[in-house]
Protein backbone atom coordinates (compact mmCIF):
# COMPACT_ATOMS: atom_id res chain seq x y z
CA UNK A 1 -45.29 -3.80 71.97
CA UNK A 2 -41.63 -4.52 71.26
CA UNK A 3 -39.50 -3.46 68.60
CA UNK A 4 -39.56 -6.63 66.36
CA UNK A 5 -43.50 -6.74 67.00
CA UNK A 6 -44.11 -3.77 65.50
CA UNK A 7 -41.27 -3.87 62.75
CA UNK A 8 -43.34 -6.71 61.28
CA UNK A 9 -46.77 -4.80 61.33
CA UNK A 10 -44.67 -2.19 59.41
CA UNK A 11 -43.49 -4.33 56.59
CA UNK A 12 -46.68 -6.40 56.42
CA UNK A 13 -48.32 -2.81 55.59
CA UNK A 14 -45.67 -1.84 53.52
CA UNK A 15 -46.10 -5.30 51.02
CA UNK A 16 -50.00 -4.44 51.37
CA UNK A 17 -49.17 -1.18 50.12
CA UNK A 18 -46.84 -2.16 47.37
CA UNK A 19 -49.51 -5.22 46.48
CA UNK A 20 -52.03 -2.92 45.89
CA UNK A 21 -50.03 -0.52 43.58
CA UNK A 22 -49.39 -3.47 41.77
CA UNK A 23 -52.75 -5.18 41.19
CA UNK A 24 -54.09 -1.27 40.30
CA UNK A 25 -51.34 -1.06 37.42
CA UNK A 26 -51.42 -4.05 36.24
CA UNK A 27 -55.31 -4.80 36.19
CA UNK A 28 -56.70 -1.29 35.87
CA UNK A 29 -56.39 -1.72 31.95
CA UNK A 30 -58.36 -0.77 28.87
CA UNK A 31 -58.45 -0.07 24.33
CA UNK A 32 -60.24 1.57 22.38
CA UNK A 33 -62.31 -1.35 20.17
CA UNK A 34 -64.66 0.76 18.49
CA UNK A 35 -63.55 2.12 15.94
CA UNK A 36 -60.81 -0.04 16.12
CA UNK A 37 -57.19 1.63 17.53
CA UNK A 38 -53.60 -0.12 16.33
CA UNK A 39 -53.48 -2.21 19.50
CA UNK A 40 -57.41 -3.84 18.87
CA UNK A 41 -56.27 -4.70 15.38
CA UNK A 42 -53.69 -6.14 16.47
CA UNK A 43 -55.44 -8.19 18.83
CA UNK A 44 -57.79 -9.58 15.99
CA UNK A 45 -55.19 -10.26 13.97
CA UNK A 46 -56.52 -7.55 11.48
CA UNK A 47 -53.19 -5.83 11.92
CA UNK A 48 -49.94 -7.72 10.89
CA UNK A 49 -46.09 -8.04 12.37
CA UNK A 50 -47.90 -6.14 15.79
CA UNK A 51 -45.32 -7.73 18.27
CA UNK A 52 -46.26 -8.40 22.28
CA UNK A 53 -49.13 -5.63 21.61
CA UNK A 54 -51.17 -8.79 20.32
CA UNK A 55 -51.50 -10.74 23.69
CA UNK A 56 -52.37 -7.36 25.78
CA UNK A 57 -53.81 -4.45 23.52
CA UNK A 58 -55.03 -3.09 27.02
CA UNK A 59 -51.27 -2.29 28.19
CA UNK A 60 -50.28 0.58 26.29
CA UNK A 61 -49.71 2.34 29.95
CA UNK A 62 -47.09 4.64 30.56
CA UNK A 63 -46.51 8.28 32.85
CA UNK A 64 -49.26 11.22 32.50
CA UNK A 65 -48.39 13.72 30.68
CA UNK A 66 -48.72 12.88 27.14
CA UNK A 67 -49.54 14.23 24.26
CA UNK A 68 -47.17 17.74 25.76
CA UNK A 69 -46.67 17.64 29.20
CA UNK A 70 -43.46 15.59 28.77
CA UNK A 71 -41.58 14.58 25.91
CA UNK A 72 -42.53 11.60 23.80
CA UNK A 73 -40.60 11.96 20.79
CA UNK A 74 -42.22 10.27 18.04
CA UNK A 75 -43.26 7.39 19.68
CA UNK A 76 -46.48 8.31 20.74
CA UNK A 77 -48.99 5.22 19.54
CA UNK A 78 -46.52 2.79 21.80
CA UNK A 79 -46.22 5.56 24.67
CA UNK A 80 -42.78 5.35 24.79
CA UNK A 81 -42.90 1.82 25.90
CA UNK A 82 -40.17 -0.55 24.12
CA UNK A 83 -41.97 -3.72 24.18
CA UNK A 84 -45.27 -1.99 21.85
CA UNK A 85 -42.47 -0.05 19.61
CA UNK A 86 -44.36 -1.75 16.73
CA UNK A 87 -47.52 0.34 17.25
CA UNK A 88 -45.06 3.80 16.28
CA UNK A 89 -45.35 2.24 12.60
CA UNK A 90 -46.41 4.79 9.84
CA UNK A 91 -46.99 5.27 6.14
CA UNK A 92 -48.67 3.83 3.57
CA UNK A 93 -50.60 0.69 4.09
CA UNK A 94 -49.05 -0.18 7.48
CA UNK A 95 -52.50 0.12 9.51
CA UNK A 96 -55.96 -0.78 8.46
CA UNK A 97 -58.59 2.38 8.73
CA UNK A 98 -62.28 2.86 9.56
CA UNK A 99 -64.79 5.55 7.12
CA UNK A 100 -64.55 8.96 9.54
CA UNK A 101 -67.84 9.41 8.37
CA UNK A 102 -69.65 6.48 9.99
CA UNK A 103 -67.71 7.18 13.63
CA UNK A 104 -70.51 8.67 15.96
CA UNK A 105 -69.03 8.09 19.25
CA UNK A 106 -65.58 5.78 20.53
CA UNK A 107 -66.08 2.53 23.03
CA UNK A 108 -63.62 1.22 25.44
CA UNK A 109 -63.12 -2.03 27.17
CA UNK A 110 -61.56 -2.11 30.31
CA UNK A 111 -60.48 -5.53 31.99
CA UNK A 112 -60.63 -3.66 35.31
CA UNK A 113 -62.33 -0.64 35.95
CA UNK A 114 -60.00 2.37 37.72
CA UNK A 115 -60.95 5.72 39.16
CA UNK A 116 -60.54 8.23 36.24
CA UNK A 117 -60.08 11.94 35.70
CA UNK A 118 -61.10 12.07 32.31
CA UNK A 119 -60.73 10.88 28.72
CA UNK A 120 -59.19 13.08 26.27
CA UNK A 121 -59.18 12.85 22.30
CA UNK A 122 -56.92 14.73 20.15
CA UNK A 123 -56.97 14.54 16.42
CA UNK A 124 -53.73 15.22 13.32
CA UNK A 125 -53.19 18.68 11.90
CA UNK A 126 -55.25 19.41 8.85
CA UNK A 127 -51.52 19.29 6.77
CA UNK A 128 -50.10 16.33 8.52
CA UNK A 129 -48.45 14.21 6.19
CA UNK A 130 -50.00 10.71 6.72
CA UNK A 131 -47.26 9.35 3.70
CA UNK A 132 -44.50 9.97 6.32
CA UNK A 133 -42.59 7.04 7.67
CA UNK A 134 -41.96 8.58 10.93
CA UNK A 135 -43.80 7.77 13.97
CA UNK A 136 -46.46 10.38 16.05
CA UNK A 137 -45.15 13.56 17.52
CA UNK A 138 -46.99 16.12 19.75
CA UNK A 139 -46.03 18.31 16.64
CA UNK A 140 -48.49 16.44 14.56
CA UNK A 141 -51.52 16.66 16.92
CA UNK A 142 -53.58 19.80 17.56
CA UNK A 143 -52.82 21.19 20.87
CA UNK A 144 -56.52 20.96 21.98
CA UNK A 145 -58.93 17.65 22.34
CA UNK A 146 -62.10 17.92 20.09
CA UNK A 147 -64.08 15.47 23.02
CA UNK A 148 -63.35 15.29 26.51
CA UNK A 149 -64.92 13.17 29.00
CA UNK A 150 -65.10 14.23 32.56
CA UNK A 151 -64.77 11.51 34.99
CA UNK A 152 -64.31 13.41 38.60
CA UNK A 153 -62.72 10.49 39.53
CA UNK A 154 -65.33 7.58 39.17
CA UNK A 155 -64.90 4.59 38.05
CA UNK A 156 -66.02 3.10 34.39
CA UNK A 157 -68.40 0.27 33.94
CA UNK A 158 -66.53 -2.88 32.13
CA UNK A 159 -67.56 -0.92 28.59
CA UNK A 160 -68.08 2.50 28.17
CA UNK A 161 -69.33 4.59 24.74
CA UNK A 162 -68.43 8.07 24.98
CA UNK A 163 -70.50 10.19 22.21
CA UNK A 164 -69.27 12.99 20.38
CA UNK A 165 -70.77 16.20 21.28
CA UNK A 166 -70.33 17.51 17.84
CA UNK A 167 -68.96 16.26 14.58
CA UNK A 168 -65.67 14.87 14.33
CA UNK A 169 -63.14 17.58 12.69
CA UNK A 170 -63.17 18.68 9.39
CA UNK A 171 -60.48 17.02 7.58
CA UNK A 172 -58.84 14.79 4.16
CA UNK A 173 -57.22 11.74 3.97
CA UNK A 174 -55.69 9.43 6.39
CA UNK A 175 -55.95 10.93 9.94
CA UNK A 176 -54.92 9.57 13.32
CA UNK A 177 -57.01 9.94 16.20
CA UNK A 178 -54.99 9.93 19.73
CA UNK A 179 -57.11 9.08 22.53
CA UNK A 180 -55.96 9.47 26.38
CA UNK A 181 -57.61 7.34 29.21
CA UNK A 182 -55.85 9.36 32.00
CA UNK A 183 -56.21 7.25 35.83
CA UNK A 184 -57.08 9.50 38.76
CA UNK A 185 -55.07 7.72 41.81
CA UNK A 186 -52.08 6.53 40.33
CA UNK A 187 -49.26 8.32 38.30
CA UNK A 188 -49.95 6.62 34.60
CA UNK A 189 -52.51 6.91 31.74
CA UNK A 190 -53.40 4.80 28.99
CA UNK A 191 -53.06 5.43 25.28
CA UNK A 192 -54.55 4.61 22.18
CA UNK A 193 -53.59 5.39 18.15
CA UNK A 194 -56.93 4.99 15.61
CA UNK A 195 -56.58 5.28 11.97
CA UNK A 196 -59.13 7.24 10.34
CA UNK A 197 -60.21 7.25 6.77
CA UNK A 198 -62.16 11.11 6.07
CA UNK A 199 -61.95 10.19 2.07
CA UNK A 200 -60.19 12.03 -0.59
CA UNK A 201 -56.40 12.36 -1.29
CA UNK A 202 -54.37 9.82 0.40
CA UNK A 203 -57.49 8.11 1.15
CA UNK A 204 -58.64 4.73 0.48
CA UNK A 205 -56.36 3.97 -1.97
CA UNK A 206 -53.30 4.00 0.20
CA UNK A 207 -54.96 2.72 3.22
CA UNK A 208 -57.43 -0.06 3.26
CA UNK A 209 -60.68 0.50 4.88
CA UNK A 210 -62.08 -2.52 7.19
CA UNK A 211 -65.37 -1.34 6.88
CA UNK A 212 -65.24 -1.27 3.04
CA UNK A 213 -62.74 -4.46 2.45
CA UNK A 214 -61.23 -3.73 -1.07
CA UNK A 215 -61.66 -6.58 -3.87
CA UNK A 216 -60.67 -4.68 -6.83
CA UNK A 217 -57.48 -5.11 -9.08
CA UNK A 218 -54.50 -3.41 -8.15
CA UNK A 219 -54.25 -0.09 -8.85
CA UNK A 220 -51.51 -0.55 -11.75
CA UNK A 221 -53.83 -4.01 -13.30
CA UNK A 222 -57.01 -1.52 -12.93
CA UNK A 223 -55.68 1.32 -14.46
CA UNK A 224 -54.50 -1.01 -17.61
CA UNK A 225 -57.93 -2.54 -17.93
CA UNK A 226 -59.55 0.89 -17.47
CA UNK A 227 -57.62 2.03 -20.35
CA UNK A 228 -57.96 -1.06 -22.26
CA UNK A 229 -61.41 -1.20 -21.92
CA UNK A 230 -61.37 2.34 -22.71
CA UNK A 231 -59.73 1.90 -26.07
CA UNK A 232 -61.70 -1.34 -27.10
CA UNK A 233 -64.88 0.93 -26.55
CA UNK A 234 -63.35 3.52 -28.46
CA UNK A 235 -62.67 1.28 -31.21
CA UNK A 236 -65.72 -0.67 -31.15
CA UNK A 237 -67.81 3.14 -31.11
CA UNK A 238 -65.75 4.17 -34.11
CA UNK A 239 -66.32 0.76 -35.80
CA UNK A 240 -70.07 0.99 -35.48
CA UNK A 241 -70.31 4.24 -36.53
CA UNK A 242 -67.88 3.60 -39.78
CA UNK A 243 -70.26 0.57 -40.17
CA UNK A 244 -73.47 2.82 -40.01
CA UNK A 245 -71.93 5.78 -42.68
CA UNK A 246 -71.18 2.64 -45.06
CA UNK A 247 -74.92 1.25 -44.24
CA UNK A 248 -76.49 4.23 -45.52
CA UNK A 249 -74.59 5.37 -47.74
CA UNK A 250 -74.85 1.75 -49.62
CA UNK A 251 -78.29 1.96 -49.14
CA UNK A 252 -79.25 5.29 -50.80
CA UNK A 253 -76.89 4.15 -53.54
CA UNK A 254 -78.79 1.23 -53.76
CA UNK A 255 -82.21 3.06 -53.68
CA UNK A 256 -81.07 5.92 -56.39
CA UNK A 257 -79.36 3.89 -59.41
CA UNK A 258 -79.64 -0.32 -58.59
CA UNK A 259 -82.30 -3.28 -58.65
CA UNK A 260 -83.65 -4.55 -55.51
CA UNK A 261 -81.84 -7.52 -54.29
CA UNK A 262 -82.68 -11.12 -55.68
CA UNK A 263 -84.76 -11.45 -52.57
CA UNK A 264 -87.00 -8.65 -52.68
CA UNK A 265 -87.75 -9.51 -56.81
CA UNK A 266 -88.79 -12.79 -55.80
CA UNK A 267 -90.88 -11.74 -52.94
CA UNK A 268 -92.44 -8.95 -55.34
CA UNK A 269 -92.82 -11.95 -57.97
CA UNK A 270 -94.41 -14.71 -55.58
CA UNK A 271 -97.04 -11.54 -54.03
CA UNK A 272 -98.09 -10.80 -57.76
CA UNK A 273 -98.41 -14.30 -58.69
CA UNK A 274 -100.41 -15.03 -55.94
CA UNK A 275 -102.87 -11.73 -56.54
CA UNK A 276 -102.95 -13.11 -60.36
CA UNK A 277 -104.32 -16.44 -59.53
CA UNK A 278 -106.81 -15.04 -56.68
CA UNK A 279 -107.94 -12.90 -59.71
CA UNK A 280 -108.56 -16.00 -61.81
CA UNK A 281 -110.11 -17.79 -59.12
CA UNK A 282 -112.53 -15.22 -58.61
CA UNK A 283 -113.01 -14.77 -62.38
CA UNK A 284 -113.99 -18.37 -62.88
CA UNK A 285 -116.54 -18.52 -59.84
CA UNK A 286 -118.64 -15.55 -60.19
CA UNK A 287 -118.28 -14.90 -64.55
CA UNK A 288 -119.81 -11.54 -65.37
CA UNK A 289 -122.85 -11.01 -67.71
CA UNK A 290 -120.91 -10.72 -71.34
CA UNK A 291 -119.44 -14.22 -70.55
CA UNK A 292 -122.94 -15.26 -70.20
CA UNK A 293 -124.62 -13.96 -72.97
CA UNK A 294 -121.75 -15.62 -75.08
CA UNK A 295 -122.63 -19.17 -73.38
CA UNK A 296 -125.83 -18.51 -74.48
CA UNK A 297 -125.50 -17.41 -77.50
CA UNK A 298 -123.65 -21.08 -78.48
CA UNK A 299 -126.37 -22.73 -77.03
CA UNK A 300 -129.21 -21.59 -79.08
CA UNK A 301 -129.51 -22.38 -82.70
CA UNK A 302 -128.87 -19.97 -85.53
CA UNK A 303 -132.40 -17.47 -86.51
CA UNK A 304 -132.14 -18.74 -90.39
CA UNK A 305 -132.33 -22.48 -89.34
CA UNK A 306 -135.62 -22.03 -87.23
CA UNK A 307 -136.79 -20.15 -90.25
CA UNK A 308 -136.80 -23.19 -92.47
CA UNK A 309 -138.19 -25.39 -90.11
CA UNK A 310 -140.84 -23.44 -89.10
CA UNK A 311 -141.57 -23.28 -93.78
């Protein structure tokens, strides 16, 4: 074989090599869509001002290594990568959030399935500060994952649900799981920020909840009506009750030293006159026996008169 001969076979191996190191980082991709992370929000257009992270929520790939083996400043959600800087976004009312309380397990989708190692899911400090404008630091996240999912370097299905063990961690508020998809034959992972709502302070009413969308008044117009309907109920209570003390007070005034009203006197006077004539009626149809001793007594003549007829 001569030299050029095999100098080709060498570089034709070489692009294979390179090809296939490209195809595996590029394709072997995956989010979390259930519940929802930053990037899948942004790819349904639930999330605004997202950036590139719209068009390829399964690209958040960078180096192994974080949430502590190497340094990631606080740009953890966007792994460091410039392009997805828009997913390092915090504070109040930046991301959308899903109830803690109805998450029972997390679901990837993959548009090509990779050999894996494992999944890993680390969770926010009980006193991280969720108000903070400054984006995710190792500092924020518990040093161990609540869930991890041993691989052994197989490969997913297209979708894979990976169930939690136990509950999720206690905690309050706004929370930020920080899940870890880490590849077993190549030198990256993939990385994913979901918002969690556990209730309570800094809860719903900073963040809104997609699984509860929020219809109500804002919280300044609500609080105004509350206390305005608060007040006309107050008023209205102390009304009615003023109304009631004058009721009966008038009343047993009315019932100690007054008439009754015109109404009532007529009423009374109509009811009697009524009974009265009912009386008379009854009188006239069934007369008792004096009346009819006295009828006949003006029917028959006087004793002295049949006296001198009968002479």
């Amino acid at each position: 074989m001569s030299l050029r001969n095999f100098s080709v076979i060498r570089l034709v191996a070489l692009v294979a090599i390179v090809s296939h190191l490209l195809i595996t980082l590029v394709d072997a991709h995956g989010y979390v869509t259930a519940p929802a992370s930053r990037a899948y929000f942004c790819k349904t257009g639930q999330a605004k001002d997202c950036g590139e992270i719209q068009y390829e929520p399964q690209s958040v790939e960078a180096p192994k290594g974080l949430p502590f083996a190497r340094s990631g400043g606080a740009n953890l959600c966007s792994a460091g990568l410039s392009q997805f800087a828009q997913l390092d976004r915090q504070g109040a009312k930046v991301w959308p959030t899903t109830k803690a309380a109805d998450v029972h397990s997390f679901s990837w989708t993959f548009t090509a399935q990779h050999a894996t190692t494992n999944f890993r899911y680390f969770i926010t400090r009980p006193d991280w500060d969720a108000s903070s404008t400054r984006g995710l630091t190792a500092n924020d996240l518990e040093s161990d994952p609540f869930l991890t999912v041993a691989m052994n370097g197989k490969a997913p299905p297209a979708t894979m649900k990976h169930d939690l063990s136990k509950s999720m961690p206690t905690r309050t508020g706004h929370h930020i799981v920080y899940a870890v998809w880490t590849v077993d034959n190549t030198a990256n992972a993939f990385y994913q920020c979901i918002d969690l709502d556990f209730g309570g302070s800094n809860s719903n009413s900073n963040f809104p909840d997609v699984a509860s969308p929020s219809t109500t008044k804002p919280a300044a117009a609500a609080a105004a009506s509350s206390s305005s309907a608060s007040s006309s109920s107050t008023s209205s209570a102390s009304d009615s009750n003023s109304a009631a003390t004058n009721s009966n007070s008038t009343a047993a005034a009315s019932s100690a030293s007054t008439p009754k009203p015109a109404s009532a006197s007529n009423t009374d006077h109509r009811s009697h006159a009524a009974k009265s004539k009912s009386c008379r009626l009854k009188k006239r149809r069934q007369p008792n026996s004096s009346a009819l001793a006295a009828r006949a007594d003006l029917r028959r003549p006087p004793m002295r008169m049949l006296k001198k007829r009968s002479s």
